[in-house]
N, C-alpha and C. Protein backbone atom coordinates (compact mmCIF):
# COMPACT_ATOMS: atom_id res chain seq x y z
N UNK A 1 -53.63 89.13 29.29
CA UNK A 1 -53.26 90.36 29.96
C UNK A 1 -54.53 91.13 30.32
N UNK A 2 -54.85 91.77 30.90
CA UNK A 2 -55.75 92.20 32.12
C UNK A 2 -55.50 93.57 31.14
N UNK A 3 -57.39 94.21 31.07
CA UNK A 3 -57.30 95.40 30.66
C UNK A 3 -57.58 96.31 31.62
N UNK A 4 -56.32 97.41 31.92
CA UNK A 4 -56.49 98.11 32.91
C UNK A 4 -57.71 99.88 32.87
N UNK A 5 -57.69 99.89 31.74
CA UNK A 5 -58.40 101.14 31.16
C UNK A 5 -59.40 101.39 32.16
N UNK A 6 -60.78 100.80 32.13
CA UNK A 6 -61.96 101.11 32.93
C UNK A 6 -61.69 100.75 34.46
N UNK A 7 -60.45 100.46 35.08
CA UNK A 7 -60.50 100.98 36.95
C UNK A 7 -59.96 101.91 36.57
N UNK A 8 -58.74 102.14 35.62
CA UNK A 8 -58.01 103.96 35.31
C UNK A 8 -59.07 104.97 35.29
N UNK A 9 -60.04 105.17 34.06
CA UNK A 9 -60.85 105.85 34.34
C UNK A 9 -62.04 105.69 35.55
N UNK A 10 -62.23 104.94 36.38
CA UNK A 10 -63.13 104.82 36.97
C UNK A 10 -62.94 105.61 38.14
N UNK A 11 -61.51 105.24 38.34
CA UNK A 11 -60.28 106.29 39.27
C UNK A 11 -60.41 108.20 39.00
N UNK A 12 -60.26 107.89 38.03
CA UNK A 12 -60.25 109.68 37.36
C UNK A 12 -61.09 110.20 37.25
N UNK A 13 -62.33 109.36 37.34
CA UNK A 13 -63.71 110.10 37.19
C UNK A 13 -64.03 111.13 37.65
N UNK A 14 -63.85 111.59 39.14
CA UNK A 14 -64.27 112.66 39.45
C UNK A 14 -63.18 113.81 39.39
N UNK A 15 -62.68 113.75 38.67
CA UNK A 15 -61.57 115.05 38.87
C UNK A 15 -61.76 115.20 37.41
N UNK A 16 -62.42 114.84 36.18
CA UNK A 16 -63.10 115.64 35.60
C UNK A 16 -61.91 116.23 34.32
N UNK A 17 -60.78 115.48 33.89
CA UNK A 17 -60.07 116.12 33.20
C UNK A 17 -60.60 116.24 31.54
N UNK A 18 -59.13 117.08 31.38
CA UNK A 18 -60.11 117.04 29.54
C UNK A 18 -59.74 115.77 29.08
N UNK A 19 -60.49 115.52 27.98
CA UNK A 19 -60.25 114.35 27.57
C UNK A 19 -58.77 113.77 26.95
N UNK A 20 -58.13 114.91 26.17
CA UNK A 20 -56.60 114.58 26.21
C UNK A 20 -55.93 113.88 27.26
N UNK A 21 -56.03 114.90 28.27
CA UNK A 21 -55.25 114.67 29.25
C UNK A 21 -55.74 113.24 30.01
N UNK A 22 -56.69 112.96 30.09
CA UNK A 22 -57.52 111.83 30.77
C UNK A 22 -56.50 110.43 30.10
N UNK A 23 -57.05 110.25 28.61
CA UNK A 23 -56.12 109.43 27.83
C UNK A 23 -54.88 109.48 27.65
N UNK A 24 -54.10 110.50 28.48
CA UNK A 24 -52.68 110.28 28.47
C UNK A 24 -52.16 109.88 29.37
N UNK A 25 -52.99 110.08 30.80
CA UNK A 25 -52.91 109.87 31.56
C UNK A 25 -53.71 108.00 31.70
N UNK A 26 -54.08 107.60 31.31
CA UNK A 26 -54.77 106.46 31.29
C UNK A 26 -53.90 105.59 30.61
N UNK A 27 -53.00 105.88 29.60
CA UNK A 27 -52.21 105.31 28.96
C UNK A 27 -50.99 104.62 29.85
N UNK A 28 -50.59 106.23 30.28
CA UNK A 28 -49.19 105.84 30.92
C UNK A 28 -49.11 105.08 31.98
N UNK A 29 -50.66 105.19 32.58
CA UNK A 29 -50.98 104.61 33.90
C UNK A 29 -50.73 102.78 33.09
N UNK A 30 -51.38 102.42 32.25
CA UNK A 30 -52.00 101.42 31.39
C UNK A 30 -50.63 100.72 31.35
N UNK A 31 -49.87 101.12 30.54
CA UNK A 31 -48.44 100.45 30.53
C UNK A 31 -47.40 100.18 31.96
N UNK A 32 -47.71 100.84 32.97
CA UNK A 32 -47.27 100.61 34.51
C UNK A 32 -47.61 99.43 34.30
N UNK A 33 -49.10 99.63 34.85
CA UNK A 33 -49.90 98.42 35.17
C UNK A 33 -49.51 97.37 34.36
N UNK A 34 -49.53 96.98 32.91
CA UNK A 34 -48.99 96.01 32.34
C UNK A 34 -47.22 95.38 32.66
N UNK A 35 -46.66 96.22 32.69
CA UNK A 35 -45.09 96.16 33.12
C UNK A 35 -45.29 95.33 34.67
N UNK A 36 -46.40 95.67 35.84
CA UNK A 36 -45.80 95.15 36.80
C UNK A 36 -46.90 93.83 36.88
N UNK A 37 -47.66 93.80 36.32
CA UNK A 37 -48.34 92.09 36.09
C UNK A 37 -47.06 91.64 35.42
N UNK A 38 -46.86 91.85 34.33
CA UNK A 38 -45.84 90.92 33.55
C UNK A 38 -44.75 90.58 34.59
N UNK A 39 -44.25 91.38 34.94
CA UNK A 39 -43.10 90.93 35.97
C UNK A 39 -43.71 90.29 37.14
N UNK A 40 -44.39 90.09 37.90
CA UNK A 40 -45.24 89.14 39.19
C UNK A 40 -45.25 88.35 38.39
N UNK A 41 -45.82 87.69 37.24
CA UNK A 41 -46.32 86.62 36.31
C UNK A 41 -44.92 85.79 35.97
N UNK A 42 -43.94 86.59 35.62
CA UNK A 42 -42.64 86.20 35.07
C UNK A 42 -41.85 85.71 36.78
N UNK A 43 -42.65 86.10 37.76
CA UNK A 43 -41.74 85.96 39.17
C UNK A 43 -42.40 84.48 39.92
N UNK A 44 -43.43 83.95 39.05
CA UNK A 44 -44.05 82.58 39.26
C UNK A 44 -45.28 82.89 39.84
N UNK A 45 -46.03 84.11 39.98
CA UNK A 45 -47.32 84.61 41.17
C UNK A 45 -48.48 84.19 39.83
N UNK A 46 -49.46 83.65 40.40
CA UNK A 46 -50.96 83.28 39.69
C UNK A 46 -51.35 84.50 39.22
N UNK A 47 -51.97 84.40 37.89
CA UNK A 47 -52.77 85.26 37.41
C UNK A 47 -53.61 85.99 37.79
N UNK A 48 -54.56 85.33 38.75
CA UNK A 48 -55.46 86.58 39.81
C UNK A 48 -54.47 86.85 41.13
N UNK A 49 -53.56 86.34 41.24
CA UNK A 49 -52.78 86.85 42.34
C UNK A 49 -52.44 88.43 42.18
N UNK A 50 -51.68 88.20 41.05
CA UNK A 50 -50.97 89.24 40.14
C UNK A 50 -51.61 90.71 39.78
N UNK A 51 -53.05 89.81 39.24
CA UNK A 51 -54.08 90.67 38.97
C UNK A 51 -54.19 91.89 40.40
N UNK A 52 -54.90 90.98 41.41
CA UNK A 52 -54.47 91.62 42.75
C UNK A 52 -53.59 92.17 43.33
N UNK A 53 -52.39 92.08 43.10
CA UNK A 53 -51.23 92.53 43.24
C UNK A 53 -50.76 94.46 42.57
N UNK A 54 -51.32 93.61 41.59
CA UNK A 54 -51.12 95.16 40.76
C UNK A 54 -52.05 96.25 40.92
N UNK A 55 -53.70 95.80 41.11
CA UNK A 55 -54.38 96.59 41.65
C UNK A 55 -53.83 97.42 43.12
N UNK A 56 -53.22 96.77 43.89
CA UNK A 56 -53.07 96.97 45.15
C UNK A 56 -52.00 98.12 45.09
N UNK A 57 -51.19 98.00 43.83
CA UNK A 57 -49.84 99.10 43.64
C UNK A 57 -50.92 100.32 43.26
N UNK A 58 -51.64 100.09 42.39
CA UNK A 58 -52.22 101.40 41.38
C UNK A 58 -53.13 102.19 43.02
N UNK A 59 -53.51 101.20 43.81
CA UNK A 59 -54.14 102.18 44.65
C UNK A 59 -53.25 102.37 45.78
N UNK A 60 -52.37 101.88 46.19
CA UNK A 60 -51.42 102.15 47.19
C UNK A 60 -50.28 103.08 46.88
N UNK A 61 -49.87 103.26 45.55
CA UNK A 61 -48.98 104.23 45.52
C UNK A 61 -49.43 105.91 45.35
N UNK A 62 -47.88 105.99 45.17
CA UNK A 62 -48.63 107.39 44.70
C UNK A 62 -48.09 107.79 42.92
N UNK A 63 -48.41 106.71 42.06
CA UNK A 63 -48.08 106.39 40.73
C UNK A 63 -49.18 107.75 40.57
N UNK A 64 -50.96 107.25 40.19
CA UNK A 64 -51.74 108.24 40.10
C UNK A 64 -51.46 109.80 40.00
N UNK A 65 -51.05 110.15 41.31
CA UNK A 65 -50.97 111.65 41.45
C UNK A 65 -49.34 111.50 40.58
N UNK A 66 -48.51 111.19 40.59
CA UNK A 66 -47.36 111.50 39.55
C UNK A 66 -47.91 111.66 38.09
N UNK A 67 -48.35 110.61 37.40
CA UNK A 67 -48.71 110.66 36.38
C UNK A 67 -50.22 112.14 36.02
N UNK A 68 -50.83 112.47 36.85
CA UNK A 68 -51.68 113.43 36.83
C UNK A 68 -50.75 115.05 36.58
N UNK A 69 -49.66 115.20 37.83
CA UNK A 69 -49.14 115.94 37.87
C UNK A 69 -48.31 116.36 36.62
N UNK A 70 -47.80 115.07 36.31
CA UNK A 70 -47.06 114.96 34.50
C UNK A 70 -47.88 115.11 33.20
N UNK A 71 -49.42 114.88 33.29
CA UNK A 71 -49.88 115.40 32.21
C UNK A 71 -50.43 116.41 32.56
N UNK A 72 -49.99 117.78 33.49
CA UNK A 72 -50.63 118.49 33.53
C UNK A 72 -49.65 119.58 33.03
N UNK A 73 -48.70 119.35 32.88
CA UNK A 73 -47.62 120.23 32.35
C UNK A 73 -47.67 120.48 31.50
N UNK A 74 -47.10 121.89 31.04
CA UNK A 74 -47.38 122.08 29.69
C UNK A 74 -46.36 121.70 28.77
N UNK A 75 -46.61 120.91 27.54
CA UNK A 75 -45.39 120.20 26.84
C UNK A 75 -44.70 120.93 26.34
N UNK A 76 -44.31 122.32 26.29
CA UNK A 76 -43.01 123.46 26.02
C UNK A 76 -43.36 124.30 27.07
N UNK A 77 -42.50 124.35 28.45
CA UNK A 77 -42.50 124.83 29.37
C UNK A 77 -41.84 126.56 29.11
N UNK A 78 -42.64 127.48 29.51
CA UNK A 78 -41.92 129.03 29.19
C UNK A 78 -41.16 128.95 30.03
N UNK A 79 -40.41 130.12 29.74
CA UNK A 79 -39.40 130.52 30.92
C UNK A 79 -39.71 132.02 30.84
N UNK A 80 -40.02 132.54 32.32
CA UNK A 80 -40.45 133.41 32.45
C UNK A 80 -39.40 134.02 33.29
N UNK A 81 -38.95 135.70 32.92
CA UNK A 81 -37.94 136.27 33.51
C UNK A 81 -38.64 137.30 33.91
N UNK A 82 -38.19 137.46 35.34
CA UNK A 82 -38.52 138.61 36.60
C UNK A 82 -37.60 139.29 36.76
């Protein structure tokens, strides 16, 4: 299995997050990425196919900015009354 960590951060580099958030975000990204090799791999596609394949999702979608946007939230959201 293909370690996705160092293109995740290599990706995130310039936007500079804290380090929490970086690794949570690197994580969740991390397990995508593993979920959709495994499935290309399980669908009969070559190992560097796959490899390629999945790179091509992490930069073609818009997975990244979701997962950024999701660890940027705060994990007990207020509710603020006007």
């Amino acid at each position: 299995m293909p370690k996705w960590e160092q293109e995740i951060r290599q990706r995130l580099s310039k936007l500079q997050l804290a380090p929490a958030r970086e690794i949570a975000v690197i994580e969740e990204l991390s397990h995508y990425l593993d979920d959709c090799y495994d499935e290309l791999r399980a669908s009969g596609v070559s190992g560097s196919e796959a490899y390629q394949q999945t790179l091509a999702e992490l930069s073609g979608s818009e997975l990244p900015a979701r997962e950024l946007r999701r660890a940027e939230w705060p994990s007990s959201p207020e509710i603020i009354n006007s």
